[in-house]
Each structure stands twice: as structure tokens, then as C-alpha cells.
N, C-alpha and C. Protein backbone atom coordinates (compact mmCIF):
# COMPACT_ATOMS: atom_id res chain seq x y z
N UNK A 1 17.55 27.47 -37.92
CA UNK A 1 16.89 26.52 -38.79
C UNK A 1 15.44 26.92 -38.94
N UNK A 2 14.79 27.06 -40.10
CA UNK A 2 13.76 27.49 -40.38
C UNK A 2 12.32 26.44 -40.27
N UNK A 3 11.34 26.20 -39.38
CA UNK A 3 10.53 25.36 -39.48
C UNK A 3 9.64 25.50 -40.78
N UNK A 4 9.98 26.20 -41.50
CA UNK A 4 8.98 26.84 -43.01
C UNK A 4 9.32 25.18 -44.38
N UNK A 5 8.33 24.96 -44.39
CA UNK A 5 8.40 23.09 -44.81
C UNK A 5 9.44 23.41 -46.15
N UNK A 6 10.14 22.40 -46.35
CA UNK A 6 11.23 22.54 -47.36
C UNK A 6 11.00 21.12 -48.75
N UNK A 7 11.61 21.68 -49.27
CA UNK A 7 11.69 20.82 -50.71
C UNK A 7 12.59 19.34 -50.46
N UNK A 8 11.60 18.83 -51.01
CA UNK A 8 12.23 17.52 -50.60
C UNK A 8 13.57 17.30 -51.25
N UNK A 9 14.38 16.78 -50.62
CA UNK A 9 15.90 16.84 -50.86
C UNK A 9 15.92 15.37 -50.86
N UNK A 10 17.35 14.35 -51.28
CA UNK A 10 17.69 13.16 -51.32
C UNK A 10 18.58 13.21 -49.87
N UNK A 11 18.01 12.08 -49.04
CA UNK A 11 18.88 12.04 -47.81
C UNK A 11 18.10 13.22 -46.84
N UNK A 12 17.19 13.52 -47.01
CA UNK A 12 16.62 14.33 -45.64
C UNK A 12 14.72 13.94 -45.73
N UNK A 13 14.83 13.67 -44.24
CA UNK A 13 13.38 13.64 -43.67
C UNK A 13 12.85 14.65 -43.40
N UNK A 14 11.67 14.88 -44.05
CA UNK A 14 10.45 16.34 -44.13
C UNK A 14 10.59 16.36 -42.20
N UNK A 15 10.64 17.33 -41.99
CA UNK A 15 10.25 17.63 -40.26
C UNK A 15 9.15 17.07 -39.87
N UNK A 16 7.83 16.85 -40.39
CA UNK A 16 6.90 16.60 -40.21
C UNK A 16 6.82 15.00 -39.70
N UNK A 17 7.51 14.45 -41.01
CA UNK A 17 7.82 12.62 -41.04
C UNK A 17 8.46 12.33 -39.65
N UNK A 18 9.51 13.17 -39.65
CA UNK A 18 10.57 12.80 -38.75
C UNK A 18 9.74 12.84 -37.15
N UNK A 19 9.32 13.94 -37.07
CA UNK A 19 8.39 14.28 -35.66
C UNK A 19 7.41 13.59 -35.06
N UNK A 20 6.51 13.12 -36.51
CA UNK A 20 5.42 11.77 -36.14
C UNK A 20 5.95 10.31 -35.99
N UNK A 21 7.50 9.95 -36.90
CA UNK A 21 7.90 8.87 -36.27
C UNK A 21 8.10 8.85 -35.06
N UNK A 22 9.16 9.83 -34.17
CA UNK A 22 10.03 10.03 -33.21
C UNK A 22 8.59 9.88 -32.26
N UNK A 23 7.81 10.64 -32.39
CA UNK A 23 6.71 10.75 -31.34
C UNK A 23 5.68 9.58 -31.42
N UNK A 24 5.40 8.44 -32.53
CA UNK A 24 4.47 7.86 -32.40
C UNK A 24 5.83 6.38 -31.66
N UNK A 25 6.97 6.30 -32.04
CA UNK A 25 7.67 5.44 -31.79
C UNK A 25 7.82 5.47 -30.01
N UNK A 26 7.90 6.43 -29.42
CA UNK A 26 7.97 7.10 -28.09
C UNK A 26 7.24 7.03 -27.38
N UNK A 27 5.31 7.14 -28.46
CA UNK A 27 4.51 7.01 -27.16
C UNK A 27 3.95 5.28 -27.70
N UNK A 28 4.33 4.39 -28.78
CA UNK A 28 4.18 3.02 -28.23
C UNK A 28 4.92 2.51 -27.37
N UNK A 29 6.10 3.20 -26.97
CA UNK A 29 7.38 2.59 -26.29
C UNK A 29 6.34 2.79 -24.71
N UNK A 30 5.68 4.13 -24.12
CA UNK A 30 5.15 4.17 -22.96
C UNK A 30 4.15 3.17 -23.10
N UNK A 31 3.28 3.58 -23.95
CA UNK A 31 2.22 2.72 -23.82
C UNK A 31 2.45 0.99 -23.38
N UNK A 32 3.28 0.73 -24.13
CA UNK A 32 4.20 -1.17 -24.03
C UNK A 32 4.60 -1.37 -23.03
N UNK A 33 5.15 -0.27 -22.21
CA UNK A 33 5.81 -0.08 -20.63
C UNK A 33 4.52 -0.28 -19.54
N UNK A 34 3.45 0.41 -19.95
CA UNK A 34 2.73 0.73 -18.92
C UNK A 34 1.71 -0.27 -19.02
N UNK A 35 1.69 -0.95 -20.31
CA UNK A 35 0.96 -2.28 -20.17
C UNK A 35 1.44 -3.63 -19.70
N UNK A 36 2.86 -3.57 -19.70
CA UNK A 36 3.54 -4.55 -19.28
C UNK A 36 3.44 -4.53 -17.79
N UNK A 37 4.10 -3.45 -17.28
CA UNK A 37 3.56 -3.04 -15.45
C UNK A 37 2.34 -3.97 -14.90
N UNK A 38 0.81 -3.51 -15.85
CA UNK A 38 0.23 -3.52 -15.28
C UNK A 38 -0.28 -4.63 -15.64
N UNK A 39 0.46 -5.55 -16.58
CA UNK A 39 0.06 -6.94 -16.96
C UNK A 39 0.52 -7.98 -16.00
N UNK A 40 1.96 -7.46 -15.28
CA UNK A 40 2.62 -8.39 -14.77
C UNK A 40 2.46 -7.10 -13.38
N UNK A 41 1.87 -6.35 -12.75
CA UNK A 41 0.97 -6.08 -11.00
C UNK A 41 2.63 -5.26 -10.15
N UNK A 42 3.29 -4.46 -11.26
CA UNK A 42 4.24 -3.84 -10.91
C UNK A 42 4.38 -2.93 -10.25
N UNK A 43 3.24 -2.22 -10.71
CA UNK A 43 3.05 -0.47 -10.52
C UNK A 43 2.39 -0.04 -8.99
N UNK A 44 2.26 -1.33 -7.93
CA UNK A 44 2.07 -0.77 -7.18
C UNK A 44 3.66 -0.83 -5.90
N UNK A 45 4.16 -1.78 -6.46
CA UNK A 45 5.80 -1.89 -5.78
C UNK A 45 6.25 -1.06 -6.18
N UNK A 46 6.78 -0.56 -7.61
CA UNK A 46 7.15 0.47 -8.04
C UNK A 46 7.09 1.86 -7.20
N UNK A 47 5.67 2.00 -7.46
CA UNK A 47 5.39 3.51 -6.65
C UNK A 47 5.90 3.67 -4.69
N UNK A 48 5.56 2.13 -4.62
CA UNK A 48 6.18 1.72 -2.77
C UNK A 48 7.46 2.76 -2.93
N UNK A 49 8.40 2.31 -3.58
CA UNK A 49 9.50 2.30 -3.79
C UNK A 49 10.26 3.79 -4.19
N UNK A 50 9.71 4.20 -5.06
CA UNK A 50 9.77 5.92 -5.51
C UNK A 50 9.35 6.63 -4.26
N UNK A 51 8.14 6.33 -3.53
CA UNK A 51 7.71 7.22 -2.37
C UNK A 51 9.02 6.47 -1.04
N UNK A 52 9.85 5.50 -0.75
CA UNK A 52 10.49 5.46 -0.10
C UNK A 52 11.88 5.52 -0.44
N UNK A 53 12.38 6.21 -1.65
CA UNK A 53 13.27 6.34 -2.45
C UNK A 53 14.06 7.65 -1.88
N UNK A 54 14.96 7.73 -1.45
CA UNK A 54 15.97 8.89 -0.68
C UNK A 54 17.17 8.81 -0.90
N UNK A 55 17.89 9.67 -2.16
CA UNK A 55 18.92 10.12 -2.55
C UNK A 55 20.17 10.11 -1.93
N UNK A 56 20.74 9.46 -2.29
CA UNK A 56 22.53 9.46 -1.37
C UNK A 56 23.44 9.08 -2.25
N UNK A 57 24.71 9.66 -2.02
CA UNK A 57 25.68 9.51 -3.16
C UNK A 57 26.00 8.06 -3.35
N UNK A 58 27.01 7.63 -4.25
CA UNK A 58 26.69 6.42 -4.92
C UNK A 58 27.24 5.15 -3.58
N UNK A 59 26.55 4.07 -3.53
CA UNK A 59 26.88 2.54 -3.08
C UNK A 59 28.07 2.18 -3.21
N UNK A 60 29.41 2.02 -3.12
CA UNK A 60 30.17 1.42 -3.60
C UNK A 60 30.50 0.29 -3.50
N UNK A 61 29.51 -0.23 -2.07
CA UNK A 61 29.53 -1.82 -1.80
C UNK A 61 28.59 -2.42 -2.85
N UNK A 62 27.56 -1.93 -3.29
CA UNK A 62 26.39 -1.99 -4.62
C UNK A 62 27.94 -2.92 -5.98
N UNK A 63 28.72 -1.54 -6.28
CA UNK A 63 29.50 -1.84 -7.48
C UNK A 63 30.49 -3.13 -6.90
N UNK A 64 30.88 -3.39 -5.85
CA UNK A 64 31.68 -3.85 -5.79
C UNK A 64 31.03 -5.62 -5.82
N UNK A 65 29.45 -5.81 -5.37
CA UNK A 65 29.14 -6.87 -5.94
C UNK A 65 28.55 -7.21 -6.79
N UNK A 66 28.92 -6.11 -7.67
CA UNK A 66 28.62 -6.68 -8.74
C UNK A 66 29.53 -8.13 -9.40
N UNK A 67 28.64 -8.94 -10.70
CA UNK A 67 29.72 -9.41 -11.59
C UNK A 67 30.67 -9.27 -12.78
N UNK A 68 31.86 -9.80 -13.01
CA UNK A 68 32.65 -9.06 -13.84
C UNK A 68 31.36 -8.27 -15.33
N UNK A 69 30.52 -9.17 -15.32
CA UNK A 69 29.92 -9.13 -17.09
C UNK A 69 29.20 -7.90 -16.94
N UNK A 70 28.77 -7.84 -15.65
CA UNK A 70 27.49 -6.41 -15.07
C UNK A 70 28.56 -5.16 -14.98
N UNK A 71 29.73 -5.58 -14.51
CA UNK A 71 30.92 -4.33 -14.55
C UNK A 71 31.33 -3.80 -15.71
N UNK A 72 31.76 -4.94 -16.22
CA UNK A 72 32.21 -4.52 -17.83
C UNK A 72 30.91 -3.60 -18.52
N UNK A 73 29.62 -4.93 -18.52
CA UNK A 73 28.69 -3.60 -19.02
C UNK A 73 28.40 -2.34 -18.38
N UNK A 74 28.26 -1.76 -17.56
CA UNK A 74 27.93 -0.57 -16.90
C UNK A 74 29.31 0.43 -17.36
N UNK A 75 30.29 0.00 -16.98
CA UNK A 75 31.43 0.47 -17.46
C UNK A 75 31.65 0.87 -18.85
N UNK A 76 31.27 -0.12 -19.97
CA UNK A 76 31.48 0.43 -21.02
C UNK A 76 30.36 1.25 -21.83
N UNK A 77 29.23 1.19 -20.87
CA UNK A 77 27.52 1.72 -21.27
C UNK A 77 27.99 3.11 -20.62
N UNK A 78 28.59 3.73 -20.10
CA UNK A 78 28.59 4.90 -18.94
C UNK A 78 29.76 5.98 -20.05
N UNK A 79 30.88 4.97 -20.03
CA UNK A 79 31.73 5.36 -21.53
C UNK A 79 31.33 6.05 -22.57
N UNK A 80 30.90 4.96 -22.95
CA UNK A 80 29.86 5.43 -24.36
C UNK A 80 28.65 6.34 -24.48
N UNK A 81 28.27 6.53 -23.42
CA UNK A 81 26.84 7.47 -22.86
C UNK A 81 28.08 9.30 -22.75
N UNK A 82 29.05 9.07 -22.62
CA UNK A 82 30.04 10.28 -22.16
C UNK A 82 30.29 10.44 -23.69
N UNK A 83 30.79 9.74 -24.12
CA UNK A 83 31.36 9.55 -25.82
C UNK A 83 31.03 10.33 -26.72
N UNK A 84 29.52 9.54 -26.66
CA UNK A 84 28.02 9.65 -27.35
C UNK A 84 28.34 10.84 -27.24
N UNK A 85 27.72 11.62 -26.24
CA UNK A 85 27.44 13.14 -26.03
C UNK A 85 28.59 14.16 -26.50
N UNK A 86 30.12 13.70 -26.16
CA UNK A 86 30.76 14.80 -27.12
C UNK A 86 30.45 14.71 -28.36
N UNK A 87 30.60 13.46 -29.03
CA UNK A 87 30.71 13.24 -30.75
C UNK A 87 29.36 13.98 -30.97
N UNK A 88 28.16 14.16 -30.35
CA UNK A 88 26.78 14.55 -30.90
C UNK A 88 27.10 16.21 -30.59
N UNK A 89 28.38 17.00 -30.13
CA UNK A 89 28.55 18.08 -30.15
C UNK A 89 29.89 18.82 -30.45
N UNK A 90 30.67 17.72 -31.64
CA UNK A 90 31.83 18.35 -32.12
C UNK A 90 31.14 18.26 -33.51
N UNK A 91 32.50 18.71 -34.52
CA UNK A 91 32.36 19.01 -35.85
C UNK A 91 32.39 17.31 -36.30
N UNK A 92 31.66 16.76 -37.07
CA UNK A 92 31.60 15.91 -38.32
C UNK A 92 32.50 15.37 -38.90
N UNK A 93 32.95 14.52 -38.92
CA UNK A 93 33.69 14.09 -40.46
C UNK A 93 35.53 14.42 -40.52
N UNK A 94 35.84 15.03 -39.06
CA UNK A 94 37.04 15.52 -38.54
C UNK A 94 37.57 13.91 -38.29
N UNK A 95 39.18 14.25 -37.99
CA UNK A 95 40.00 13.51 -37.63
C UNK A 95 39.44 12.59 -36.38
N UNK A 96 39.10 13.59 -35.39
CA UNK A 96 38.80 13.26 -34.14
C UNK A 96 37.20 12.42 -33.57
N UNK A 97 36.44 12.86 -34.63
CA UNK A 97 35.07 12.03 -35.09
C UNK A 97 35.55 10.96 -35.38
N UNK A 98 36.21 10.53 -36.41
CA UNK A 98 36.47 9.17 -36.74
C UNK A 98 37.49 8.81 -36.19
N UNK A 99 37.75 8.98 -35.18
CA UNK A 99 38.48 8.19 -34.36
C UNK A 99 37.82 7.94 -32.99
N UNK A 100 37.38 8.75 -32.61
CA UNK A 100 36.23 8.79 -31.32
C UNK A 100 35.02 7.74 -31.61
N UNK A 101 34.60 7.85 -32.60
CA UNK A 101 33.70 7.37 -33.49
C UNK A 101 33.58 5.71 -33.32
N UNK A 102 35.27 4.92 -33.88
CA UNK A 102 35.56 3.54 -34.11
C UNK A 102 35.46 3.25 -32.68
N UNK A 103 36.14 4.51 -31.69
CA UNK A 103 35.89 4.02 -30.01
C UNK A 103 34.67 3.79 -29.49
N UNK A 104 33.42 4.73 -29.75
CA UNK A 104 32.20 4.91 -29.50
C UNK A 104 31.91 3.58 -30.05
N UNK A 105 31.83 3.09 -31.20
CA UNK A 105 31.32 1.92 -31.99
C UNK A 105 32.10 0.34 -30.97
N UNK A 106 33.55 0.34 -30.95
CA UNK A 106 34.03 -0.39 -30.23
C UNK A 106 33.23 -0.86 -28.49
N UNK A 107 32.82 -0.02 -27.32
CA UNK A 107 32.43 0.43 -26.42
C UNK A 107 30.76 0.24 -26.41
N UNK A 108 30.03 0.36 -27.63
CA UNK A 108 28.40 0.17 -27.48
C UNK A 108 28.67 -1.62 -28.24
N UNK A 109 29.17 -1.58 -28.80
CA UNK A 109 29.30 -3.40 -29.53
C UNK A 109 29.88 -4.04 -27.82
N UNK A 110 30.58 -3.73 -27.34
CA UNK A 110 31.04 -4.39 -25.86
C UNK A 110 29.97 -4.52 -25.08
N UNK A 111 28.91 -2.87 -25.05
CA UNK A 111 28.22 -3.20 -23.96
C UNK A 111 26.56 -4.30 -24.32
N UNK A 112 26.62 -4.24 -26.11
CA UNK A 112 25.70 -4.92 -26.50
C UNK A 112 25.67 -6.48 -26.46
N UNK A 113 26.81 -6.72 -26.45
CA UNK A 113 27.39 -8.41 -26.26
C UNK A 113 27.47 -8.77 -24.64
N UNK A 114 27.92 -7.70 -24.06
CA UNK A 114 27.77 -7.93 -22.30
C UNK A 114 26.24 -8.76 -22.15
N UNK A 115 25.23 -8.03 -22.16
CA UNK A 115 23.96 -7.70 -22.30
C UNK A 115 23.56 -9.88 -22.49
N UNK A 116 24.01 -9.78 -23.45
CA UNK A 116 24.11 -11.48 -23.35
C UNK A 116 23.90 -12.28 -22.78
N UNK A 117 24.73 -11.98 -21.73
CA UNK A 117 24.96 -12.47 -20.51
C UNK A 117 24.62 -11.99 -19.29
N UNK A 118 23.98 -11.25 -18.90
CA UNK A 118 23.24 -10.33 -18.47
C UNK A 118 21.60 -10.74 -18.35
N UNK A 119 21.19 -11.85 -17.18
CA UNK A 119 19.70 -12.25 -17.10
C UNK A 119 19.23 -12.30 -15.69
N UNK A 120 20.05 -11.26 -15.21
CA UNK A 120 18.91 -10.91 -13.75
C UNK A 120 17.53 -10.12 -13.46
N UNK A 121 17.55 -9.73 -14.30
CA UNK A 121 16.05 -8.85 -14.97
C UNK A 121 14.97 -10.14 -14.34
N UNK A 122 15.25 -11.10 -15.71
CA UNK A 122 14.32 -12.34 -15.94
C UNK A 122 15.38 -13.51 -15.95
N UNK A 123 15.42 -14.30 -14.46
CA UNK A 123 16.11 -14.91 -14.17
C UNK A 123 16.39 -16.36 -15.00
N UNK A 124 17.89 -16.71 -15.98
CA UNK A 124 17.86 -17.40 -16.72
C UNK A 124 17.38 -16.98 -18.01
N UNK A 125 17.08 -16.16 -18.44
CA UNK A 125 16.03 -15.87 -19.67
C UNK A 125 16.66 -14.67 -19.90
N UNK A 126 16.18 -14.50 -21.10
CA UNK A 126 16.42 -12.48 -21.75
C UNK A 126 14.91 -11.81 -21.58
N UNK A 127 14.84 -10.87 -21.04
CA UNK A 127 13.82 -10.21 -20.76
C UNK A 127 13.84 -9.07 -22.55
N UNK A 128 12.57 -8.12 -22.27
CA UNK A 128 11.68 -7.31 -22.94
C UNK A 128 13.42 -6.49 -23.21
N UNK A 129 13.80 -6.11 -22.41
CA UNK A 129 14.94 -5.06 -22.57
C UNK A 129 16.07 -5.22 -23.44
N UNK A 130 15.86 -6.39 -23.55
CA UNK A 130 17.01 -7.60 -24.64
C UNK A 130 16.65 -7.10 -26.20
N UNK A 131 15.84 -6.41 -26.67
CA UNK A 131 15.33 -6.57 -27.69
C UNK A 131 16.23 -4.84 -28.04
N UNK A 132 16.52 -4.13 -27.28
CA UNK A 132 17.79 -3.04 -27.61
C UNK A 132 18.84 -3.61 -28.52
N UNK A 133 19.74 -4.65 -27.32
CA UNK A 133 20.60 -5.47 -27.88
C UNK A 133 20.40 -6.05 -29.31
N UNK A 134 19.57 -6.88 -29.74
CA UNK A 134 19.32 -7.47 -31.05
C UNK A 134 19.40 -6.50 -31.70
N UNK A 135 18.38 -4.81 -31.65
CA UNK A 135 18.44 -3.96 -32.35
C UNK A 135 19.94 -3.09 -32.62
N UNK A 136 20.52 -2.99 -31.87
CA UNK A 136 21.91 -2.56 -31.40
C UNK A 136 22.75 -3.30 -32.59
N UNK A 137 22.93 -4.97 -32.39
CA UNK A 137 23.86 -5.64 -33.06
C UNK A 137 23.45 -5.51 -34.62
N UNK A 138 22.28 -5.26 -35.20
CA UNK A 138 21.84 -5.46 -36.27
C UNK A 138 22.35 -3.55 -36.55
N UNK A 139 21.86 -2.66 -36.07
CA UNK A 139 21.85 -1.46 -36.61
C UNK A 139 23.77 -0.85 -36.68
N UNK A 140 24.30 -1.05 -35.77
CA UNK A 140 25.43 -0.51 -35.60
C UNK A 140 26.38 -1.04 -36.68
N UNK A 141 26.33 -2.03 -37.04
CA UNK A 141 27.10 -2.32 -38.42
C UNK A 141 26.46 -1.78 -39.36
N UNK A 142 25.70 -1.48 -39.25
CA UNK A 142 24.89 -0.71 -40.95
C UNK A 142 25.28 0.62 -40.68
N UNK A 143 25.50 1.11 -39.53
CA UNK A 143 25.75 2.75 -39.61
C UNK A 143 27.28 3.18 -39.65
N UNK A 144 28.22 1.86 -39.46
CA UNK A 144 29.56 1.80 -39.95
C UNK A 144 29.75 1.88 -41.34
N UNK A 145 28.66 0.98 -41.85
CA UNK A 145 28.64 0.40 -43.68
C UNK A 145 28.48 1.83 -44.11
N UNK A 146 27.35 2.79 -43.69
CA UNK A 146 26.65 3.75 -44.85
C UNK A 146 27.86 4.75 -44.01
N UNK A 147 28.60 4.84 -43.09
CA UNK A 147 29.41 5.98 -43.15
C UNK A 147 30.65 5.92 -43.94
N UNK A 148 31.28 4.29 -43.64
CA UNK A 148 32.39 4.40 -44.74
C UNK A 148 31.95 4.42 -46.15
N UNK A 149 30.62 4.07 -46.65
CA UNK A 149 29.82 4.65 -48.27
C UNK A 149 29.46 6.11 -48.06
N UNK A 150 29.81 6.53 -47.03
CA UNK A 150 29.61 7.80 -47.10
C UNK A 150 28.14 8.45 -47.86
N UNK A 151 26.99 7.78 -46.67
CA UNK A 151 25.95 7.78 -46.54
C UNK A 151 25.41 8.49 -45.63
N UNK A 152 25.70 10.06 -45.89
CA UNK A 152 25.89 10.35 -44.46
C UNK A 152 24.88 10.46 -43.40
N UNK A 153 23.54 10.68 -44.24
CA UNK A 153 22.09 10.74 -43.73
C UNK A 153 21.75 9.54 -43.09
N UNK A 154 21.46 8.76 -43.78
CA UNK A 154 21.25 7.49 -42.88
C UNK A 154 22.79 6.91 -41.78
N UNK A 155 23.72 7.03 -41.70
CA UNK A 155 24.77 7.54 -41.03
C UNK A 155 23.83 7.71 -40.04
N UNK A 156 23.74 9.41 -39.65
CA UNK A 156 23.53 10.04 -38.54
C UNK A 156 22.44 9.73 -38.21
N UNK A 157 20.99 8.99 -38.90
CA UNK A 157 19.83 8.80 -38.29
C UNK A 157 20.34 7.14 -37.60
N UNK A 158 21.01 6.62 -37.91
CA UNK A 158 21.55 5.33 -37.45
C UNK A 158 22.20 5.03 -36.16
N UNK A 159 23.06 6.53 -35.85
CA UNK A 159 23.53 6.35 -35.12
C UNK A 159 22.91 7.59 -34.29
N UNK A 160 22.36 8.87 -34.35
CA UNK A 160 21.58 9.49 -33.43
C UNK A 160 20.45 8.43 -32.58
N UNK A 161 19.78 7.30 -33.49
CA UNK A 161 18.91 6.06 -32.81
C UNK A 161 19.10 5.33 -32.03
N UNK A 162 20.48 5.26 -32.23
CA UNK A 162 21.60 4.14 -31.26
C UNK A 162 21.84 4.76 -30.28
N UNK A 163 22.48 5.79 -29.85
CA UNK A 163 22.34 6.63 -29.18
C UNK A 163 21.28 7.47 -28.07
N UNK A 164 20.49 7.39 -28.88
CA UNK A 164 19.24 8.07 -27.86
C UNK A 164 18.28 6.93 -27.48
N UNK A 165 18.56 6.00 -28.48
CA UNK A 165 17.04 5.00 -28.16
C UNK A 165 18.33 3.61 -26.97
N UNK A 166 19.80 3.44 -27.38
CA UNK A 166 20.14 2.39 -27.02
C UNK A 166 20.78 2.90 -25.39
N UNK A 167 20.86 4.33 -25.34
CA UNK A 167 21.63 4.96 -24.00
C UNK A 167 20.77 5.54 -23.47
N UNK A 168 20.14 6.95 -24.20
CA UNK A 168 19.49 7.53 -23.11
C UNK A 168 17.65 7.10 -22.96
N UNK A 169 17.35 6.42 -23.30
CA UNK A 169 16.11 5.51 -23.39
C UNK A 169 16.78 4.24 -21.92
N UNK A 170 16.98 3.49 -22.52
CA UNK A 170 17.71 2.62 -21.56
C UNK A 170 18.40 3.01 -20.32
N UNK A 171 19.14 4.31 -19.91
CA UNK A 171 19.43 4.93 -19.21
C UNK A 171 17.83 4.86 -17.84
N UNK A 172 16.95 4.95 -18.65
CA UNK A 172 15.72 5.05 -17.60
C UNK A 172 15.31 3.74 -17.16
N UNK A 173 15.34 2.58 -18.02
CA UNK A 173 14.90 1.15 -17.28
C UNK A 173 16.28 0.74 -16.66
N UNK A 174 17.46 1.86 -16.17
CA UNK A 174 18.38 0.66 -15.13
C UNK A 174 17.67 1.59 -13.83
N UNK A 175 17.40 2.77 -13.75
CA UNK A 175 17.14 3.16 -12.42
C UNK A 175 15.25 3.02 -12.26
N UNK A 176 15.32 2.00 -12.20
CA UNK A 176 13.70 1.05 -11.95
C UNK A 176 13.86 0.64 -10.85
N UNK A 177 13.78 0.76 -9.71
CA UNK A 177 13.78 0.14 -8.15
C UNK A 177 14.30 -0.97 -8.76
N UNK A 178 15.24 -1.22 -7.66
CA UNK A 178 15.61 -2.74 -7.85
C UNK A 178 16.51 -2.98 -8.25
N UNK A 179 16.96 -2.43 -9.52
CA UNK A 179 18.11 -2.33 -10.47
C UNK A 179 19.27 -2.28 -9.65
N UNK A 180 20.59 -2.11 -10.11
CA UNK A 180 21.72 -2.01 -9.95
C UNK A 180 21.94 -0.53 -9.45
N UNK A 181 21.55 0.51 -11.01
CA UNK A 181 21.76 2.16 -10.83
C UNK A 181 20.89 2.23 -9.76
N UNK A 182 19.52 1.93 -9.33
CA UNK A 182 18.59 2.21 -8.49
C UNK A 182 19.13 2.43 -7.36
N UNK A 183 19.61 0.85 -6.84
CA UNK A 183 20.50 0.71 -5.60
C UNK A 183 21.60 1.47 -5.24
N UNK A 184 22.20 1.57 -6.65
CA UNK A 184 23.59 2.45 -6.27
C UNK A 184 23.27 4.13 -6.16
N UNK A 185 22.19 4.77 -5.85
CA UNK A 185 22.00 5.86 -6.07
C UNK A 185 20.88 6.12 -4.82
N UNK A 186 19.95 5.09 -4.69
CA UNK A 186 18.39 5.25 -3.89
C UNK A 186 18.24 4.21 -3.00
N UNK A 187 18.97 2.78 -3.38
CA UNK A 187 18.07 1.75 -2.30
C UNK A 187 19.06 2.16 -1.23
């Protein structure tokens, strides 16, 4: 692929656009993180915690108390995080895409509705992290809509977003001391 700037086409983002969204969206996301920490006096438990943090294979007494809604979600978030990653490295538009695809879509709508129900973060309440979910339920039907319109650009920016911003973004606030993954891996 040639970084040499290209003619604007219908359905494609200039490299340039695409790079300053991805990167200015990325570093408000730290910046929002690291003000929140230090709004609400986190960052010094945090670091406790990383410096007494020692690797061992997984908890299984951790999973096993969990609750059904925390199982189901982790379960179908772990799925779909596996899913995700083949479909983002087979061929397109194949048999096996759109069928993997309705599963992938089936599996992130499960783990976005789990999430619901899901308020140990912020006890009783939906915390900062909740705001995936809303984005999740609103975007993932639109990237069903423009693929069966066979839209394919916004398609793949719809669902590459869902994907990287709803799994492997999120992937990093469950192993936060404390967490579930944390415990099952470090506490």
C-alpha cells in the first residue's frame, strides 16, 4: 500500500483524516482516563497494586464466583474478541464472513446487553465504561444496515470501531487491579 496521498475516492478516508481522527480520539480517551484517576485519588492504589502484582495462571475459584450475568458477559466478550480477530483476517464478503459475521454480531449484542446489568464498577449505578455499551447498541445495527445496503466502507469503519474500540480498548479497563481479569490472572 502506497503512503503517496491519493485522489479522493467515494467511500475512502484520505490517510491523513483517518490518522488524526484515530490518534486525536486515542489520546482524549488517555487524557479522560488520567483525569478521572486523578480526580477521583486512584493512581496511587493503582500503582500499590501493579508494583505488588505477580503473574500466575488463571483463578478458577475467581470464575467460579462469579455471577451468571458477569459469566455470560466475559464468556461471550472473550468469543467475540477470538471471532473478531479471525473475521479481521479472512477474505470479505465470503460465505464464511457472513456467517461468522451474524455470530460475531449475535455474541457482541449479548455481551452489550450483559453490561446492563453489570454495576460493580460503580455500585448500583453505570459507571464511565457504560458509555461503550450505549455506543455498541447504537453502532452495531447501523453496520448490519450499511452491510446488507452494501455499504461497504462505512461497513468496515463500523465495525473495525466496534471491534478495536468495544474489545481491544476495553480489554485494558477489565485488567485494572481489582477487576475480575485482574484477579483472575494477578490478585
Amino acid at each position: 500500500m502506497s503512503l503517496a496521498p491519493q485522489a479522493a475516492q467515494p467511500g475512502r478516508i484520505p490517510l491523513k483524516a483517518w490518522t488524526f481522527g484515530r490518534g486525536f480520539a486515542l489520546s482524549m480517551g488517555v487524557v479522560l482516563l488520567i483525569l478521572a484517576g486523578a480526580m477521583w485519588g486512584v493512581w496511587p492504589a493503582i500503582w500499590r497494586e501493579l508494583a505488588a502484582a505477580r503473574p500466575h495462571a488463571p483463578d478458577f475459584t475467581v470464575l467460579a464466583s462469579l455471577s451468571p450475568v458477569v459469566k455470560i458477559h466475559l464468556y461471550t466478550a472473550l468469543a467475540a474478541l477470538v471471532l473478531g480477530a479471525v473475521l479481521m483476517m479472512v477474505r470479505k464478503g465470503r460465505t464464511f464472513h457472513r456467517a461468522a459475521g451474524w455470530t460475531w454480531v449475535a455474541l457482541v449484542m449479548t455481551t452489550a446487553v450483559s453490561t446492563l446489568f453489570i454495576t460493580s464498577l460503580n455500585p448500583g449505578r453505570w459507571s464511565l465504561i457504560h458509555l461503550f455499551t450505549g455506543w455498541t447498541l447504537v453502532v452495531l445495527p447501523l453496520a448490519v444496515m450499511w452491510a446488507r445496503r452494501h455499504q461497504v466502507a462505512r461497513h468496515r469503519r463500523a465495525m473495525m470501531g466496534l471491534f478495536y474500540g468495544a474489545f481491544a480498548i476495553n480489554l485494558a479497563f477489565t485488567f485494572i487491579p481489582g477487576r475480575t481479569m485482574w484477579n483472575l490472572f494477578f490478585g
